[in-house]
Protein backbone atom coordinates (compact mmCIF):
# COMPACT_ATOMS: atom_id res chain seq x y z
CA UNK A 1 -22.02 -16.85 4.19
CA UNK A 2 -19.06 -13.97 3.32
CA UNK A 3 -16.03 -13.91 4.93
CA UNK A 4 -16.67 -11.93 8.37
CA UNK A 5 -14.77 -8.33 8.98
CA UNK A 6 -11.25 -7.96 10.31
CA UNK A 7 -10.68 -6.74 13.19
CA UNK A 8 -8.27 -4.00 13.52
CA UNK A 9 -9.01 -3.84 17.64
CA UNK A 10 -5.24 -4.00 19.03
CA UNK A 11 -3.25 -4.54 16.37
CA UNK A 12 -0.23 -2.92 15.61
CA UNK A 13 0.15 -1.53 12.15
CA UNK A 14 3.57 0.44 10.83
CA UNK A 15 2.49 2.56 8.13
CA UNK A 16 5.98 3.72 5.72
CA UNK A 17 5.25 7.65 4.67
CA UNK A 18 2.79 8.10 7.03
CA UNK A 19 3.28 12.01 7.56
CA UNK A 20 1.15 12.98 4.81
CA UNK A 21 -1.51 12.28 2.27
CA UNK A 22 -2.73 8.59 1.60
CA UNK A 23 -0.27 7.39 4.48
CA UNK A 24 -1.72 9.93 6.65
CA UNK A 25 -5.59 9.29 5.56
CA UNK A 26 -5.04 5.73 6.27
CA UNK A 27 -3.17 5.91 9.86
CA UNK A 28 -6.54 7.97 11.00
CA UNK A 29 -8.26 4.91 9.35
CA UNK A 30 -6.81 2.44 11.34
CA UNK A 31 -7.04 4.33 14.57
CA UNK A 32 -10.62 4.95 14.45
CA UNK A 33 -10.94 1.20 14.21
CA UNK A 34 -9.28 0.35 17.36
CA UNK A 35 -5.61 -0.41 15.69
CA UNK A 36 -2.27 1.04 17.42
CA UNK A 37 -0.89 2.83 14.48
CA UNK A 38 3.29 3.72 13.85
CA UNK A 39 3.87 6.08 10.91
CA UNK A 40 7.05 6.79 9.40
CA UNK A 41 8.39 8.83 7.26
CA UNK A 42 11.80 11.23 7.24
CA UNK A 43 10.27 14.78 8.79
CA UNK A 44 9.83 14.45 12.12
CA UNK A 45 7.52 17.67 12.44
CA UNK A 46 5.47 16.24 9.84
CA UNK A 47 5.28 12.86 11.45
CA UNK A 48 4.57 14.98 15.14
CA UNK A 49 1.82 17.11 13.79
CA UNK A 50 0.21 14.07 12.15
CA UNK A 51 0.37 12.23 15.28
CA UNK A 52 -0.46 15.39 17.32
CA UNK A 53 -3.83 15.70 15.02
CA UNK A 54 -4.92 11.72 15.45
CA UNK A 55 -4.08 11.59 18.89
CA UNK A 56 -2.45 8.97 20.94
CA UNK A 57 -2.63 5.85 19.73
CA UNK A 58 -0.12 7.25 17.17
CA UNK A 59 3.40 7.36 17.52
CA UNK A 60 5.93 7.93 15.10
CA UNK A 61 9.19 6.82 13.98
CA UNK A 62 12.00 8.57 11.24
CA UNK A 63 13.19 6.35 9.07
CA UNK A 64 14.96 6.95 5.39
CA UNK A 65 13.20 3.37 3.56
CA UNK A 66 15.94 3.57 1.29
CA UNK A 67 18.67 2.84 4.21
CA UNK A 68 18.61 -0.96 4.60
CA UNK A 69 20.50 -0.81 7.79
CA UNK A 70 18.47 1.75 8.88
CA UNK A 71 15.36 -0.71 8.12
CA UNK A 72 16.49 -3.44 9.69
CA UNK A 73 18.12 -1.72 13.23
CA UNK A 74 14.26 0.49 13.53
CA UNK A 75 11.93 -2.32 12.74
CA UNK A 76 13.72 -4.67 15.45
CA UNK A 77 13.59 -2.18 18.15
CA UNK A 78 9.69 -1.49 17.53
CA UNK A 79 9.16 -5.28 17.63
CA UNK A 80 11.29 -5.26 20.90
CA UNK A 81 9.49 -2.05 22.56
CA UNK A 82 6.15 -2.59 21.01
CA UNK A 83 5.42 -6.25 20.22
CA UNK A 84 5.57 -7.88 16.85
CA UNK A 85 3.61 -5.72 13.78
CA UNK A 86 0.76 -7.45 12.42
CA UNK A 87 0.14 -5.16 9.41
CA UNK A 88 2.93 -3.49 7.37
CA UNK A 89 1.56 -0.69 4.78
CA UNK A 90 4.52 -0.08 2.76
CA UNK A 91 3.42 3.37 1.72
CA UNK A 92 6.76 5.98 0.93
CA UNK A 93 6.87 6.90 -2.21
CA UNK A 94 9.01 9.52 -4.38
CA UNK A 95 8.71 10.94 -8.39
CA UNK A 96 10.32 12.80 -10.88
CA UNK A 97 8.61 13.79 -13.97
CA UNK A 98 11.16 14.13 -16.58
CA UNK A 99 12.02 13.31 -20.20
CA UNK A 100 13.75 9.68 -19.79
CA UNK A 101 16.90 11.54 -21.70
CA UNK A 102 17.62 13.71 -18.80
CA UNK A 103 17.63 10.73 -16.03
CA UNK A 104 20.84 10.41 -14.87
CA UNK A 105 22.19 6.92 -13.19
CA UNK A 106 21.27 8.69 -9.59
CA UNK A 107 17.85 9.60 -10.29
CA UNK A 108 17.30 5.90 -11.39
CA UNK A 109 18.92 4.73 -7.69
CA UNK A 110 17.00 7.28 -5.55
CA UNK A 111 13.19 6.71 -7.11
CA UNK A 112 13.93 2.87 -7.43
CA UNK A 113 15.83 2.90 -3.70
CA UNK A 114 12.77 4.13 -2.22
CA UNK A 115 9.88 2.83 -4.04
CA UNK A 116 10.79 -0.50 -4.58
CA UNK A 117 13.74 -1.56 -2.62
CA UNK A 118 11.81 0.68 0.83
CA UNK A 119 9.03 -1.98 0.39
CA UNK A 120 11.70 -4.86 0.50
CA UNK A 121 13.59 -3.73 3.23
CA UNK A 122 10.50 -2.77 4.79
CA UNK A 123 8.66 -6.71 4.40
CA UNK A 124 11.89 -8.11 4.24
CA UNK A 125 12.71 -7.27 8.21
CA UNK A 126 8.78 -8.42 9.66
CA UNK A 127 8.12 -11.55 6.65
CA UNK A 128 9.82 -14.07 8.47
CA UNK A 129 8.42 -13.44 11.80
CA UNK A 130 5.22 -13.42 9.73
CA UNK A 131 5.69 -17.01 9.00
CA UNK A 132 6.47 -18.34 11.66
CA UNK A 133 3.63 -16.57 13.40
CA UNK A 134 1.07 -17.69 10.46
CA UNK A 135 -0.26 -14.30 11.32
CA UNK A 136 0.19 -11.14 9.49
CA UNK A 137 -0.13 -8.32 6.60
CA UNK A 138 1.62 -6.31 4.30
CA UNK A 139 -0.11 -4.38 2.04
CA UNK A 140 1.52 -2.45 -0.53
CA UNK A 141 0.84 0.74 -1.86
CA UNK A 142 2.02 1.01 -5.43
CA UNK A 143 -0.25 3.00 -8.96
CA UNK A 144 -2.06 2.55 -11.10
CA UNK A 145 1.16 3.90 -12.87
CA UNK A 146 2.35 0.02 -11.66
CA UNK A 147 -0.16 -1.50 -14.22
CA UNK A 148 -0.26 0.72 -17.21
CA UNK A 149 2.36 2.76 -19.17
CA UNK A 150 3.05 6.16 -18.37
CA UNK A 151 5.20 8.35 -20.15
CA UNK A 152 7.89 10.83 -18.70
CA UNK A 153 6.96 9.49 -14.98
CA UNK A 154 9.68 5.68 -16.52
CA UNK A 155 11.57 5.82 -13.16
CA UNK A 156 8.27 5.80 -11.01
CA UNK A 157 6.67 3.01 -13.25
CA UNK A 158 9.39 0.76 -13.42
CA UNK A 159 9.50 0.81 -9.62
CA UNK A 160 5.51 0.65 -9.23
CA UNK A 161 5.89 -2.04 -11.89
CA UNK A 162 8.32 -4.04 -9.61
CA UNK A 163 5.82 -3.46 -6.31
CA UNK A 164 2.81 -5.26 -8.47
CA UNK A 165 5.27 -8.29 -9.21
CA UNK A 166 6.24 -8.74 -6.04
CA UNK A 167 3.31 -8.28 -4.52
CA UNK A 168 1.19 -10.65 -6.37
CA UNK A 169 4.24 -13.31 -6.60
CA UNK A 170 4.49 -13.16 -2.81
CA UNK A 171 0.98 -13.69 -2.02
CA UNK A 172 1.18 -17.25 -3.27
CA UNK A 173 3.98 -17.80 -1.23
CA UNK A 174 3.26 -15.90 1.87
CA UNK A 175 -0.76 -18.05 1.96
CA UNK A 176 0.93 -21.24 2.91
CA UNK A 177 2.30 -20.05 6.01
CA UNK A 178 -0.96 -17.89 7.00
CA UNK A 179 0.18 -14.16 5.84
CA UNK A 180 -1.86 -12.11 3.83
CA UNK A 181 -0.27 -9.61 1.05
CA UNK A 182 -2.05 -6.87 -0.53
CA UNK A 183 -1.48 -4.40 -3.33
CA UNK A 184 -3.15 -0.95 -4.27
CA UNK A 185 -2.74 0.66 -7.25
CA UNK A 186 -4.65 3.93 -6.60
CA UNK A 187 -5.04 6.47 -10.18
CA UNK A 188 -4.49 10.37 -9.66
CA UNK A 189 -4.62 11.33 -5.61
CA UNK A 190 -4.24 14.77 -4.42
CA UNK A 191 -1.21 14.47 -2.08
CA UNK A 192 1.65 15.73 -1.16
CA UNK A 193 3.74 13.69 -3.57
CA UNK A 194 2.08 16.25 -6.57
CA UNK A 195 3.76 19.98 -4.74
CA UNK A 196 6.99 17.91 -4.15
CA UNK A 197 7.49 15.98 -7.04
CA UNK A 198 9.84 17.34 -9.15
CA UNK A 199 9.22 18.34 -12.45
CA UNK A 200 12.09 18.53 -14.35
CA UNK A 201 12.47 21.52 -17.35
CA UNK A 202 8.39 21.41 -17.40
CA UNK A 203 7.47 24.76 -17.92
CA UNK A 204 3.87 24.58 -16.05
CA UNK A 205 3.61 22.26 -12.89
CA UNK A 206 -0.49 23.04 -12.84
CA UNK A 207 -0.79 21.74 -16.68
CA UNK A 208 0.50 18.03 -15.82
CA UNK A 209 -1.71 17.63 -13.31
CA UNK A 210 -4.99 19.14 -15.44
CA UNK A 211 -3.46 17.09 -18.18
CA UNK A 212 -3.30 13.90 -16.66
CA UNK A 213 -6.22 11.31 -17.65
CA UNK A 214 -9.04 10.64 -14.85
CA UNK A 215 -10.26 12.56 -11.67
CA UNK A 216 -8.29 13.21 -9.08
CA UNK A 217 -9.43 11.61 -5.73
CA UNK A 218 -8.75 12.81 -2.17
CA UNK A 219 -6.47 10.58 0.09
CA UNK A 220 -9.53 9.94 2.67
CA UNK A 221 -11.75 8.42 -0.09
CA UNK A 222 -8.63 6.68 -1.21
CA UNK A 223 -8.19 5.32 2.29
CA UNK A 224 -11.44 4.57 3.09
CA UNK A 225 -11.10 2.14 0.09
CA UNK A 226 -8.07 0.71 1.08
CA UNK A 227 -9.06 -0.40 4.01
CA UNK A 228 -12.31 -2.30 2.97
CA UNK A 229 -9.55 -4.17 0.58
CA UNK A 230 -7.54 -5.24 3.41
CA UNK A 231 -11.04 -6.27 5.43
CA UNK A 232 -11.42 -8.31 2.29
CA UNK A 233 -8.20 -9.34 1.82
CA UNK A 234 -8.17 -8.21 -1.59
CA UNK A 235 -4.99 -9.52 -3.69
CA UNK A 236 -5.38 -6.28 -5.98
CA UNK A 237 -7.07 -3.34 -4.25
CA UNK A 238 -8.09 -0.65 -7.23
CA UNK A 239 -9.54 2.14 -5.08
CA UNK A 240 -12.01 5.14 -6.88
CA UNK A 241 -11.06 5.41 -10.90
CA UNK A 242 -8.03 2.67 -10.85
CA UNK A 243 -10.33 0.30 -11.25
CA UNK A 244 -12.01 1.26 -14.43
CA UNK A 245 -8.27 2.46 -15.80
CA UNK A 246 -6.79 -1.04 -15.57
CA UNK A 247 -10.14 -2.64 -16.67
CA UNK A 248 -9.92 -0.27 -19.79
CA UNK A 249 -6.34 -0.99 -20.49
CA UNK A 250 -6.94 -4.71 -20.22
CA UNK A 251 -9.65 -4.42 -22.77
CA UNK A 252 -8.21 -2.13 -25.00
CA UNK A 253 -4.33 -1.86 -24.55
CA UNK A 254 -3.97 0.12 -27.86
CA UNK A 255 -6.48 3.04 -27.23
CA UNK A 256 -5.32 3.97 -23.75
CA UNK A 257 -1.79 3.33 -25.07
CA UNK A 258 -2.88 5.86 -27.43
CA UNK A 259 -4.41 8.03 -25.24
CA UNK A 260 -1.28 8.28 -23.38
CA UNK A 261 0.60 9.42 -25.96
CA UNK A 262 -1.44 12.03 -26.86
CA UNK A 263 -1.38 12.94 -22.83
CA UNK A 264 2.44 12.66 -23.43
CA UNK A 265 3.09 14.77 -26.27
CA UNK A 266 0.76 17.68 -24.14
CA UNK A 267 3.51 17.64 -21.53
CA UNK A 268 4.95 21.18 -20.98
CA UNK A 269 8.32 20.65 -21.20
CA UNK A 270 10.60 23.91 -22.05
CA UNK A 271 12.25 23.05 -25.65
């Protein structure tokens, strides 16, 4: 016999970037399972017409990920006014496209504050509880630009890079003391991280994206996905394309290397 289906019925899940796009797909998800559902994110209209739109068993909460304090001081006064969270989706995410040359030291600190360091203050201020509990989740939402290389986006990667590695390290860890950890690594979505990512002396926005290798997926698909890997308890959750993108790089490192330097030299930068 397979494992039986989670149950979502009750539980309270704090979804990071939860305003828009996969965050967004995924807190409807969870709601129409049963699950209480907290996004955050750092616009509060966003966050209130979200929550307006799934209705009330979703609340929301503004929170900068990149603000340790800030971590630390939210997620204890949601365990005190709501009970303890039993899944974390460490979702907020930020990019800059840009030739590596024109990163300066505070570009490097803002992308990697938020996408990596976010998802360890984020598990860093329920894990514990976790443990002693032997009862909970965190599922991390890094890309599939985590697992392969991908020019002009280095900031992003190294960051997405860093979520994979932690993700699958703590797994072993987290097992012995009954928590479950998770990590997606979804290929091109259309979000909201593609009209406000900036792209920095690129000369057509519209060309990177057509450029870009692979279909682009919509964040309800992507969701849908998502949350049959955390029924599953999937240690690496490869939702629409990502899946046959990693397989393809595993097989053949050098052609998609390849391939993304071709993709890379297509970039429309202004020269």
């Amino acid at each position: 016999m397979g494992k039986s289906k989670k149950s979502f019925l009750e539980q309270l899940v704090f979804i990071t970037g939860g305003g828009t796009g996969i965050g967004q797909a995924l807190a409807r998800e969870f709601v129409s399972k049963g699950a209480r559902v907290i996004i955050a994110g750092r616009r509060a209209d966003v966050l209130a017409k979200t929550a307006a739109e799934i209705g009330p068993a979703c609340t929301t909460c503004v929170l900068d990920v990149s603000d340790s304090d800030a971590v630390a001081t939210t997620m204890a006064e949601i365990q005190r006014t709501h009970g303890e969270i039993d899944i974390l989706v460490n979702n907020a995410g930020i990019c800059l496209i840009a030739d590596t040359r024109e990163y300066s030291l505070l570009d490097w600190q803002k992308i990697i504050g938020v996408d990596l360091y976010g998802t360890i203050f984020c598990l860093q201020s329920v894990y514990k509880m976790m443990c002693e509990r032997r009862h909970g989740q965190i599922v991390n939402i890094s890309s599939a630009g985590g697992l392969l290389p991908t020019p002009f986006f280095t900031a992003y990667s190294a960051a997405k890079f860093g979520v994979v590695g932690l993700s699958l390290s703590l797994r072993i860890e987290a097992a012995m003391y009954g928590v479950k950890v998770n990590v997606v690594c979804p290929g091109l979505v259309a979000t909201d991280i593609q009209a406000t990512t900036e792209m920095r002396s690129i000369a057509d926005r519209q060309k990177v994206v057509q450029d870009m290798p692979g279909p682009i997926a919509t964040s309800e698909a992507v969701a849908k996905q998502i949350i049959v890997g955390i029924e599953r308890d999937m240690p690496l959750i490869l939702p629409a394309v990502a899946r046959w993108i990693h397989l393809a790089y595993r097989l053949f490192p050098g052609l998609i290397t390849a391939l993304m330097a071709q993709t890379a030299k297509k970039m429309p930068f202004v020269r």
